[in-house]
C-alpha atoms as a PDB file:
ATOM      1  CA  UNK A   1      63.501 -12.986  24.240  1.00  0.00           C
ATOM      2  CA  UNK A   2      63.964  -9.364  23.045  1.00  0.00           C
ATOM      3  CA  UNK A   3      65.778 -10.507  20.386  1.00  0.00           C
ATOM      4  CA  UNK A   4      63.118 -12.593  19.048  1.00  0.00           C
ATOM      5  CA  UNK A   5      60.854  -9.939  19.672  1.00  0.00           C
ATOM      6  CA  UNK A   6      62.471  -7.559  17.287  1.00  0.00           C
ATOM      7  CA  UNK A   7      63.473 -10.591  14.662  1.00  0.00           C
ATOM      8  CA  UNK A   8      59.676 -10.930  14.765  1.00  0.00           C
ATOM      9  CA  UNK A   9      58.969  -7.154  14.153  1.00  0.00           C
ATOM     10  CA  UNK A  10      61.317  -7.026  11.240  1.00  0.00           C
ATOM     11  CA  UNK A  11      60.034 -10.391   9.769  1.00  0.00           C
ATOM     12  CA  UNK A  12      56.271  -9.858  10.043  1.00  0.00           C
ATOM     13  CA  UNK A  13      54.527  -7.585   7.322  1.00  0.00           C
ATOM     14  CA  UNK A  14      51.551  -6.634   6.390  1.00  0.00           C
ATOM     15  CA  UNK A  15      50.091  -6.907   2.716  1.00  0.00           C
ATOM     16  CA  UNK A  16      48.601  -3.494   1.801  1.00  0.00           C
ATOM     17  CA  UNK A  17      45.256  -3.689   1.004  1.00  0.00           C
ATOM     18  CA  UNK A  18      44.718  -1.978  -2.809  1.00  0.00           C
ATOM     19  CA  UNK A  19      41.455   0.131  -3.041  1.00  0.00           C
ATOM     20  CA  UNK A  20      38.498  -1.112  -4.493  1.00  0.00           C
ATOM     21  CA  UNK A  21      38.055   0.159  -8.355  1.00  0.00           C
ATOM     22  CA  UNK A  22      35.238   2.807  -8.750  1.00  0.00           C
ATOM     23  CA  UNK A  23      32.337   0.953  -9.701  1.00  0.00           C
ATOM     24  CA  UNK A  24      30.636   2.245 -12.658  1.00  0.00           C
ATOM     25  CA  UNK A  25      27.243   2.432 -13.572  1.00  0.00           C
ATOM     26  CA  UNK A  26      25.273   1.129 -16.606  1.00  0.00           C
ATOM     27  CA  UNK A  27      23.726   4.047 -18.572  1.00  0.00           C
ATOM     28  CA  UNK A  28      20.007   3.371 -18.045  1.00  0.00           C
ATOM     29  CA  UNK A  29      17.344   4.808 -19.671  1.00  0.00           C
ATOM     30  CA  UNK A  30      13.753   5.150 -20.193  1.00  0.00           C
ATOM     31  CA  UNK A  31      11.670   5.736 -23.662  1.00  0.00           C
ATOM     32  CA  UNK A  32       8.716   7.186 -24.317  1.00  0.00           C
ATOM     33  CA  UNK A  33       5.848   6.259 -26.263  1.00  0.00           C
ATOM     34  CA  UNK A  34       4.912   9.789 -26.288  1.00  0.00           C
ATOM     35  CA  UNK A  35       7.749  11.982 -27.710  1.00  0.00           C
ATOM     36  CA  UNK A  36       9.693   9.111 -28.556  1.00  0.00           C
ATOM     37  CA  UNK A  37      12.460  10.502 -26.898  1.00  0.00           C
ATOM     38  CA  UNK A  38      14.731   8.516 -24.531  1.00  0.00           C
ATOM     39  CA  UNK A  39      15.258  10.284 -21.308  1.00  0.00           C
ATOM     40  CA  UNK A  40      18.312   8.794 -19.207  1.00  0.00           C
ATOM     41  CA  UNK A  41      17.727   8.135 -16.002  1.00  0.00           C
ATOM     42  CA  UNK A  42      19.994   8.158 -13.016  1.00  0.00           C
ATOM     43  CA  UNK A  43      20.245   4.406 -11.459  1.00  0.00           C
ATOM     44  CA  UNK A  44      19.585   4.372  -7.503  1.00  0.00           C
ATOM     45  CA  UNK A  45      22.138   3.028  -5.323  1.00  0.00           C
ATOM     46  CA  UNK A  46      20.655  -0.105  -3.577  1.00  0.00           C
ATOM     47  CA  UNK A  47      19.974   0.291  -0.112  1.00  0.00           C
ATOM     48  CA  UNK A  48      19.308  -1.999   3.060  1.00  0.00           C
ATOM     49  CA  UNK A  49      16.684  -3.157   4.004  1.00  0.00           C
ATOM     50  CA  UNK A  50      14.678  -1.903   6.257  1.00  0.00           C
ATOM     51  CA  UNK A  51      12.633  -3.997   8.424  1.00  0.00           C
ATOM     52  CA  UNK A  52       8.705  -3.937   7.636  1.00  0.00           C
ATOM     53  CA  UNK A  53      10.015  -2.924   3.930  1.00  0.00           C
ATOM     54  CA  UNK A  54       9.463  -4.973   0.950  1.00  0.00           C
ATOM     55  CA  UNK A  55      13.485  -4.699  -0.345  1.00  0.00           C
ATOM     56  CA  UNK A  56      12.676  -1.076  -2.156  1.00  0.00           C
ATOM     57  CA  UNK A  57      16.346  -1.408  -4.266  1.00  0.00           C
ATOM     58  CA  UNK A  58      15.718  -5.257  -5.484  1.00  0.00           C
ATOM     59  CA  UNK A  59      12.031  -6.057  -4.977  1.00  0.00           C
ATOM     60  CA  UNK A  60      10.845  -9.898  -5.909  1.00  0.00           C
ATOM     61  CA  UNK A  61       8.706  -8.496  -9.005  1.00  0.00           C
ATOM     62  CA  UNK A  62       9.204  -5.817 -11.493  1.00  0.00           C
ATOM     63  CA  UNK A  63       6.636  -3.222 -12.709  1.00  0.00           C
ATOM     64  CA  UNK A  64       5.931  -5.084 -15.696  1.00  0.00           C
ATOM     65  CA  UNK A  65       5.853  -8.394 -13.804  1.00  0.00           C
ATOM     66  CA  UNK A  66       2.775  -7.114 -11.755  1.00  0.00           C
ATOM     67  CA  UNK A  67      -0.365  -8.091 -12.957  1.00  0.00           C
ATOM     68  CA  UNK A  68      -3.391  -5.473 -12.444  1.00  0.00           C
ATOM     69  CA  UNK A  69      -6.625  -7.283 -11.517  1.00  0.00           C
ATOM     70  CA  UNK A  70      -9.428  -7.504 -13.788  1.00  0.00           C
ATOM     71  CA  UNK A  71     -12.740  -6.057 -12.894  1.00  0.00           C
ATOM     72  CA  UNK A  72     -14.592  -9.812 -12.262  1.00  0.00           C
ATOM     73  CA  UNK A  73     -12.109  -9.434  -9.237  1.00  0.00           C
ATOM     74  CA  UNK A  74     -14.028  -6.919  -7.165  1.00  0.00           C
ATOM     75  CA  UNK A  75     -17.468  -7.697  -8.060  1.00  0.00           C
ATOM     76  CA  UNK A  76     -18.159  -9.926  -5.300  1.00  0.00           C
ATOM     77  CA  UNK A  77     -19.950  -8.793  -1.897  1.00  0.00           C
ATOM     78  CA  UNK A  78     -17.894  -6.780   0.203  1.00  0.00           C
ATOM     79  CA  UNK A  79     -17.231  -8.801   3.071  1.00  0.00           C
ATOM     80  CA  UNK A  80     -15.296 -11.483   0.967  1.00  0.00           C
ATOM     81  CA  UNK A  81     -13.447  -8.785  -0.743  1.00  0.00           C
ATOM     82  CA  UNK A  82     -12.127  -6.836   2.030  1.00  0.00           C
ATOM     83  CA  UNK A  83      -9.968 -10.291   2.904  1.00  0.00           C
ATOM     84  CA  UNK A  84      -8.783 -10.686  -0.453  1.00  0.00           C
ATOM     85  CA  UNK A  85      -7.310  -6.858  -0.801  1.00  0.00           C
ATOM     86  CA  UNK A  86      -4.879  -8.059   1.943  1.00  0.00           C
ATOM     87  CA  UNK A  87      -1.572  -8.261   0.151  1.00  0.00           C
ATOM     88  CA  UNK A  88      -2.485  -6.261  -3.129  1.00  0.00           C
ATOM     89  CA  UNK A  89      -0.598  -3.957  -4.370  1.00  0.00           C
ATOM     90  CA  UNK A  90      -1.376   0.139  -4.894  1.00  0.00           C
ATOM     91  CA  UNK A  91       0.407   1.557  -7.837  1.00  0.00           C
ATOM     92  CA  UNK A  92       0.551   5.353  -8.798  1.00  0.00           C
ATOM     93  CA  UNK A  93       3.435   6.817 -10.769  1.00  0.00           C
ATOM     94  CA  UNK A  94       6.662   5.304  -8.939  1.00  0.00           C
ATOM     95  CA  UNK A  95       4.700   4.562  -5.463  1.00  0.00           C
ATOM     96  CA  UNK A  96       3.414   1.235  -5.111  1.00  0.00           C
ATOM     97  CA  UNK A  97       1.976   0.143  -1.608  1.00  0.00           C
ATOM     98  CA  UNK A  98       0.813  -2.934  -0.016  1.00  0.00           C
ATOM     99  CA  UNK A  99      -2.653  -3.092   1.578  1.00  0.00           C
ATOM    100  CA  UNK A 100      -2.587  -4.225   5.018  1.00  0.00           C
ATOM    101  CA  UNK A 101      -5.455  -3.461   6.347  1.00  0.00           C
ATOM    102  CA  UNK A 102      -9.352  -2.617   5.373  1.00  0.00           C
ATOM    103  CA  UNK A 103     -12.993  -2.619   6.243  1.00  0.00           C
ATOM    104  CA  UNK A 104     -16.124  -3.898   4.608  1.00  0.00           C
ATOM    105  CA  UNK A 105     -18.806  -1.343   3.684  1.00  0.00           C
ATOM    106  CA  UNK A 106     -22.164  -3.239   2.323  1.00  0.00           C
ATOM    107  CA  UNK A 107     -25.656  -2.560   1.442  1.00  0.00           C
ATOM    108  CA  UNK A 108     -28.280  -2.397   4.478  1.00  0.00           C
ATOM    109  CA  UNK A 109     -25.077  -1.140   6.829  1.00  0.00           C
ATOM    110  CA  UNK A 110     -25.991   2.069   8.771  1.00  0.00           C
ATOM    111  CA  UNK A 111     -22.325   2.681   8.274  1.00  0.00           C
ATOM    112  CA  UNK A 112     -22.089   2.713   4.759  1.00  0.00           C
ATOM    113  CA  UNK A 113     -22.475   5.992   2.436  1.00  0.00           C
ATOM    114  CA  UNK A 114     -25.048   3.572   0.883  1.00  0.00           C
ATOM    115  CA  UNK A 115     -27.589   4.821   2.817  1.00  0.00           C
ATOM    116  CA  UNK A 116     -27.595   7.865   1.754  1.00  0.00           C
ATOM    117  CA  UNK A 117     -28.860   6.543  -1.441  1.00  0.00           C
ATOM    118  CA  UNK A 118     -27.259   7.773  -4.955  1.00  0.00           C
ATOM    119  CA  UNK A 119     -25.571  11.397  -4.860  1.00  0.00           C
ATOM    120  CA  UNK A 120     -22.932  13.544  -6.611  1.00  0.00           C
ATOM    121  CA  UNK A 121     -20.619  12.110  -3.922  1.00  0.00           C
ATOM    122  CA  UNK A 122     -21.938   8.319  -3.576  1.00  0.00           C
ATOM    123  CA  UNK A 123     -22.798   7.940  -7.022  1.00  0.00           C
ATOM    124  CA  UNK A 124     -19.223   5.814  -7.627  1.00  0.00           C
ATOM    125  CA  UNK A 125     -20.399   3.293  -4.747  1.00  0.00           C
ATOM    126  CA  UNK A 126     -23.511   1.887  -6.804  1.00  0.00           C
ATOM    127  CA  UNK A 127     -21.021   1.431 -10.094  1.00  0.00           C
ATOM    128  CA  UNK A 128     -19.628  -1.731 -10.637  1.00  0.00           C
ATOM    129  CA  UNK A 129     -17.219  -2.953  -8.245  1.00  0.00           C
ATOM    130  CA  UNK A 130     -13.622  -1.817  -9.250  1.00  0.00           C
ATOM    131  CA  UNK A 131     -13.768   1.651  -9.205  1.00  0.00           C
ATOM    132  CA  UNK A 132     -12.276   4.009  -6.602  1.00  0.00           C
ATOM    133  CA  UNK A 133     -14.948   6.210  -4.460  1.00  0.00           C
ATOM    134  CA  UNK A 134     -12.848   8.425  -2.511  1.00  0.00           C
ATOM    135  CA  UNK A 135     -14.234  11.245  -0.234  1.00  0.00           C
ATOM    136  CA  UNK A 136     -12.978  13.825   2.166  1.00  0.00           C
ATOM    137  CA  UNK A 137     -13.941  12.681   5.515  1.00  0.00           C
ATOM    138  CA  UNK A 138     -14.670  15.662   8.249  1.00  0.00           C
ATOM    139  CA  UNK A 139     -13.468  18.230   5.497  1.00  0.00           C
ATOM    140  CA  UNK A 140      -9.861  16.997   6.607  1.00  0.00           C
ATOM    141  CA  UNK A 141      -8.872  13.205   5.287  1.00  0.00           C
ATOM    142  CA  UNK A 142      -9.107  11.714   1.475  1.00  0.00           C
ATOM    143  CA  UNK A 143     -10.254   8.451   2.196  1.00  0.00           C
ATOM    144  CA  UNK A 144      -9.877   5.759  -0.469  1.00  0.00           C
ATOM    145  CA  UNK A 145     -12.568   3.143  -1.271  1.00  0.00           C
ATOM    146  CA  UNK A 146     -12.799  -0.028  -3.432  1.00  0.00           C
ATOM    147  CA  UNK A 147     -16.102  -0.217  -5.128  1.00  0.00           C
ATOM    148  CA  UNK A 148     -17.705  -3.719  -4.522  1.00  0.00           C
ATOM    149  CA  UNK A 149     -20.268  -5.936  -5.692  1.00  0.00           C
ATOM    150  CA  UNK A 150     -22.735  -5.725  -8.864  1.00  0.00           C
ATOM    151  CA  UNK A 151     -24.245  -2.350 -10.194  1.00  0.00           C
ATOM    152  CA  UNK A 152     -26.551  -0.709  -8.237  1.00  0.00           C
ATOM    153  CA  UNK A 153     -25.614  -2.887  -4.731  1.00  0.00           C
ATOM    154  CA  UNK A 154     -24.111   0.191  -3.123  1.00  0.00           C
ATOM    155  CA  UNK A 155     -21.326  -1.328  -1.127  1.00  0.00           C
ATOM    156  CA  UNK A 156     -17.241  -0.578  -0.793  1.00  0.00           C
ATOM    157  CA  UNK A 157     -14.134  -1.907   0.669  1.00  0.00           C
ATOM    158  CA  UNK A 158     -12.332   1.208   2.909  1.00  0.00           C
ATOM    159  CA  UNK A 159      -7.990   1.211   2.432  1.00  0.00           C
ATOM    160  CA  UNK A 160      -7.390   1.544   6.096  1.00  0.00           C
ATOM    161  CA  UNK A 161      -3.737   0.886   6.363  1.00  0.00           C
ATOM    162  CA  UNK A 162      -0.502  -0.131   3.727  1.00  0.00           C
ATOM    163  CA  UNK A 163       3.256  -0.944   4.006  1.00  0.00           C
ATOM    164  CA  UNK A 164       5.258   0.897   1.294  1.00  0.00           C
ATOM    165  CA  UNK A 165       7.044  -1.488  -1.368  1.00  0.00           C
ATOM    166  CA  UNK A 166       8.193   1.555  -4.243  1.00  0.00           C
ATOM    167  CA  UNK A 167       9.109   4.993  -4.040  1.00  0.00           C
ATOM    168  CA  UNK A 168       9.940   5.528   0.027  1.00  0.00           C
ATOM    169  CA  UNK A 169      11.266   9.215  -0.626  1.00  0.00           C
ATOM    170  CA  UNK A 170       8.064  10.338  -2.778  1.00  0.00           C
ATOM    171  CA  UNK A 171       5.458   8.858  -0.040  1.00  0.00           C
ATOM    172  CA  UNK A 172       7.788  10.672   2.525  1.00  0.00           C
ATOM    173  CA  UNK A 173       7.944  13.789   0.598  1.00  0.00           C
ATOM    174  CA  UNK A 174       3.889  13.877  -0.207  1.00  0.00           C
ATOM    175  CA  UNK A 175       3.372  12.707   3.506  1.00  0.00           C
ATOM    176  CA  UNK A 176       5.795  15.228   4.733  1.00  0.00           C
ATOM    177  CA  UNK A 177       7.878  13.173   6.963  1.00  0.00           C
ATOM    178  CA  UNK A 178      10.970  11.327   6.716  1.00  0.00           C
ATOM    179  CA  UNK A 179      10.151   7.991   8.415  1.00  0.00           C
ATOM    180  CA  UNK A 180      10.214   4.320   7.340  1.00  0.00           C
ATOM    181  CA  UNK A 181       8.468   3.584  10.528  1.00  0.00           C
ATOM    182  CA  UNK A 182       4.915   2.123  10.421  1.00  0.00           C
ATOM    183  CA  UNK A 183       3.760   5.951  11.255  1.00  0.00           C
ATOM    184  CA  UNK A 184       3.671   6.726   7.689  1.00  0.00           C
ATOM    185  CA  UNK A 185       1.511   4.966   6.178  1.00  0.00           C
ATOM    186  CA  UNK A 186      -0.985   3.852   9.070  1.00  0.00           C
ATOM    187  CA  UNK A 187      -4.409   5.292   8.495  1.00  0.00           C
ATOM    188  CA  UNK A 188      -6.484   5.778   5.693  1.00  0.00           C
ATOM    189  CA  UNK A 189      -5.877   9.767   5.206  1.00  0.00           C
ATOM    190  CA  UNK A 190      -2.018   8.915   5.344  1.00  0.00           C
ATOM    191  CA  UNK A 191      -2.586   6.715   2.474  1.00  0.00           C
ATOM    192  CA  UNK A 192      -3.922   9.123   0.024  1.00  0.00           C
ATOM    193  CA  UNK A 193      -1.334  11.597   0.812  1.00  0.00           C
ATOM    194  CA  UNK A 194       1.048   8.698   0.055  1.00  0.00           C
ATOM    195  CA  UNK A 195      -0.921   8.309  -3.171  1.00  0.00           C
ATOM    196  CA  UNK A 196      -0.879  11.874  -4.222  1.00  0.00           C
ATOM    197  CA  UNK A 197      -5.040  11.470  -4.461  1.00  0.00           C
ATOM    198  CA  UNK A 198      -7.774  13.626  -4.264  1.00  0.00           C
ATOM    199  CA  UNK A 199     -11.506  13.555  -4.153  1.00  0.00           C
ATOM    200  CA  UNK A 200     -11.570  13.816  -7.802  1.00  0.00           C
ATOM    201  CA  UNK A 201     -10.036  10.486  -8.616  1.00  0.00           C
ATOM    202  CA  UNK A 202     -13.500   9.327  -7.276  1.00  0.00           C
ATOM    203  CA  UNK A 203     -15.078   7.116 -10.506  1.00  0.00           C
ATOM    204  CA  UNK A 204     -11.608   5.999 -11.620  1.00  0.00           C
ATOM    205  CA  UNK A 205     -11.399   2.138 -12.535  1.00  0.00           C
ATOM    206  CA  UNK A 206      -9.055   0.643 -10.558  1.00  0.00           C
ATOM    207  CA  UNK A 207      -8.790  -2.083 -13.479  1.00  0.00           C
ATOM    208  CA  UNK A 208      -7.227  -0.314 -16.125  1.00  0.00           C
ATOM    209  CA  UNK A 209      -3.832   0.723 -16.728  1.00  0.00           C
ATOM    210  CA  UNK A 210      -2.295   4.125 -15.991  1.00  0.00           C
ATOM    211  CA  UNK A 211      -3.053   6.267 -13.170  1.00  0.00           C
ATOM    212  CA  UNK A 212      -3.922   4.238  -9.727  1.00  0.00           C
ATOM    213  CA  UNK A 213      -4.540   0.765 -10.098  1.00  0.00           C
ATOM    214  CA  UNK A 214      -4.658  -1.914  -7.812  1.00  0.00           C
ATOM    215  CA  UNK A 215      -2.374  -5.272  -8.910  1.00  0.00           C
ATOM    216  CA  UNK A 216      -2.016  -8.779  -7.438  1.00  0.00           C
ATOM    217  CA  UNK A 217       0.252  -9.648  -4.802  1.00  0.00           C
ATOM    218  CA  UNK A 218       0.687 -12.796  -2.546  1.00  0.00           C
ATOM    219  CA  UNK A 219      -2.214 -13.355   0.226  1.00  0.00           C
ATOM    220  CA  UNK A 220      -1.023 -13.241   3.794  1.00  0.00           C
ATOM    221  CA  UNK A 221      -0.464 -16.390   5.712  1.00  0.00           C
ATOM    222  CA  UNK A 222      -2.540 -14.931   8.415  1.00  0.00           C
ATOM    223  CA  UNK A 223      -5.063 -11.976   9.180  1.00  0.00           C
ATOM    224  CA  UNK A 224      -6.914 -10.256  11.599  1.00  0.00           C
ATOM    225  CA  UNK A 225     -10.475  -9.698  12.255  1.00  0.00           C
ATOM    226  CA  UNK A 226     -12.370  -7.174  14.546  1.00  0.00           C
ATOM    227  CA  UNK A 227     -15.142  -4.111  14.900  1.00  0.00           C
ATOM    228  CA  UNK A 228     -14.743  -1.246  12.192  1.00  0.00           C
ATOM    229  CA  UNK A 229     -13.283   2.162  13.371  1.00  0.00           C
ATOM    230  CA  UNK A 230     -15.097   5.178  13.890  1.00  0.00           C
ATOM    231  CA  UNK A 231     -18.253   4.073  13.353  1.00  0.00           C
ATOM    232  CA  UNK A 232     -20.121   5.282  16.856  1.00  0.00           C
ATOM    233  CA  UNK A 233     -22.987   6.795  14.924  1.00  0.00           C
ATOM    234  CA  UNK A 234     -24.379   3.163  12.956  1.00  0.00           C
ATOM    235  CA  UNK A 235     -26.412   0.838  14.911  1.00  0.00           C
ATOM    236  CA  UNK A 236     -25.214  -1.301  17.591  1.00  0.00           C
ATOM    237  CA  UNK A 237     -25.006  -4.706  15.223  1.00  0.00           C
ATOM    238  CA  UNK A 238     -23.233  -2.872  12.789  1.00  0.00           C
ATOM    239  CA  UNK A 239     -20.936  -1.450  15.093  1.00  0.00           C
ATOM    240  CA  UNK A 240     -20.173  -4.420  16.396  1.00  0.00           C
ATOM    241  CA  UNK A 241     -19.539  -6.561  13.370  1.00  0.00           C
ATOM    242  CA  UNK A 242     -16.318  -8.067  13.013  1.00  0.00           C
ATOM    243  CA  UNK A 243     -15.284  -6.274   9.857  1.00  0.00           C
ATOM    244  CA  UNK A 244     -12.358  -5.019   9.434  1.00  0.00           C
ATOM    245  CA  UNK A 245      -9.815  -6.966   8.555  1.00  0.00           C
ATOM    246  CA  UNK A 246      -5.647  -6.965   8.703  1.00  0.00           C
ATOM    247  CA  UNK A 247      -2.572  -8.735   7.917  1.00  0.00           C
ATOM    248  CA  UNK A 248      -1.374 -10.427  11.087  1.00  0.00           C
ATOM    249  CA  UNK A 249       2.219  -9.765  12.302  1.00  0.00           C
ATOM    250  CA  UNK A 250       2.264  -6.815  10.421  1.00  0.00           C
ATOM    251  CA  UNK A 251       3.844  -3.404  11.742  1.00  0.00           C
ATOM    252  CA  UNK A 252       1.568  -1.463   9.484  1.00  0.00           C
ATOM    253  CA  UNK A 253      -2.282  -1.265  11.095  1.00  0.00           C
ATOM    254  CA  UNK A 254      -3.363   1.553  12.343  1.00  0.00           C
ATOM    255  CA  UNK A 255      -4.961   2.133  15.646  1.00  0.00           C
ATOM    256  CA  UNK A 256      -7.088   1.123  17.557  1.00  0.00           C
ATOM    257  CA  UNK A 257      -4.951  -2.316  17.059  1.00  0.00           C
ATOM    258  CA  UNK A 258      -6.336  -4.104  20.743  1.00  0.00           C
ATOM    259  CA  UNK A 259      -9.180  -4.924  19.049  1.00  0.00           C
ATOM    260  CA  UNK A 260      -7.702  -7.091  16.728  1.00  0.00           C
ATOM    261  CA  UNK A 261      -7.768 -10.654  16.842  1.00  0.00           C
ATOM    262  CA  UNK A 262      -7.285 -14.157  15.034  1.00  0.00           C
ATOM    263  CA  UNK A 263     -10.451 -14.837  13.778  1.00  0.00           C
ATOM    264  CA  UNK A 264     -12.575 -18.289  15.201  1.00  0.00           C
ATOM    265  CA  UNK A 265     -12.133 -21.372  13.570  1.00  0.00           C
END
């Protein structure tokens, strides 16, 4: 038997495993209408995916595959756009975000800046619907709007909540926390910082390209419906009105999220 043994120790080898070659990159680079120079650009290494994450190294669609959504798109009443921002797309720079959740803002709502009538600051929320109105909320938060409806209606679709899709480290470093957790990006304050916006992108279309614009993306299979946050203040129907609305299954909704439910068929 020990014989065997050590036949079988002499016999029995093992291939050696040759390295991998270095992989090397393709020299990419990007030109510029502007200074018509070409400015190379160092290709990112593709990472896993995280869960909640649209894949940020391969995503399904590429910038110029995105389509930004006409103006006709948001001039409809405010309670049937809200549901139909679900799943669009926020682009700035290299950060693009999905909308997951939002509120409806419309004429007659004791909730609504509306009320108030047109003013330096609300003047953006009786514009056609497409624009951006976007004010500072207790002198802490930017808060980012959709204009809605027909000139003069006075009504607005609040960005409550987003998933990022592009440009993880920028939204962490503008947020100022490294997290791909749901944490980031979950309340409307977060998502300006995420942004990079201020009050005085207030007025911009949302339509054209350049800057912030808002592009298509695919609706979710399912939402959520429930009362608007923070609203203590506006009458009792208002309060109560069902809404605000989210993508359903999603990580990314911001608090409170109890109050949250399928809507009633």
């Amino acid at each position: 038997m020990v014989a065997q043994e050590t036949k079988l120790k002499k016999t029995h080898r093992f291939k050696r495993v040759r390295k991998p070659k270095k992989l090397i990159l393709p020299d990419v680079s990007v030109h510029t209408a502007e200074n018509s120079e070409t400015i190379p650009v160092k290709p990112k290494s593709h990472s896993r995916r995280r869960p909640g994450i649209l894949s940020i190294s391969n995503p399904p669609l590429s910038f110029d595959e995105m389509k930004i959504l006409s103006a006709d798109f948001f001039q409809i009443d405010a309670l049937d756009l809200a549901p139909r921002l679900l799943g669009k797309l926020l682009r700035r720079d290299d950060v693009v975000l999905r909308i997951t959740e939002v509120e409806a803002y419309r004429p007659n709502d004791s909730a609504c800046h509306g009320r108030f009538g047109i003013t330096a600051r609300t003047a953006p929320v009786f514009e056609p619907g497409g624009l951006a109105y976007v004010y500072l909320c207790y002198g802490l938060h930017t808060m980012l709007n959709v204009v809605a409806d027909k000139e003069g209606v006075g009504a607005a679709v609040l960005v409550r909540a987003c998933e990022p899709v592009y440009g993880l480290e920028t939204i962490q470093q503008r947020r100022g926390q490294v997290t791909d957790k749901p944490v980031l990006l979950t309340g409307p304050g977060k998502v300006c910082q995420a942004l990079g916006i201020s009050t005085k992108w207030s007025g911009h279309k949302l339509y054209t390209p350049g800057g912030l614009e808002i592009l298509d993306g695919p609706e979710p299979e399912k939402m959520l419906v429930g009362p608007r946050v923070g609203i203590e203040y506006a009458l009792p129907h208002d309060v109560n009105a069902p809404w605000r609305f989210a993508v359903a299954d999603s990580p990314w909704i911001s608090s409170p999220r109890k109050t949250l439910q399928l809507p009633s068929s």
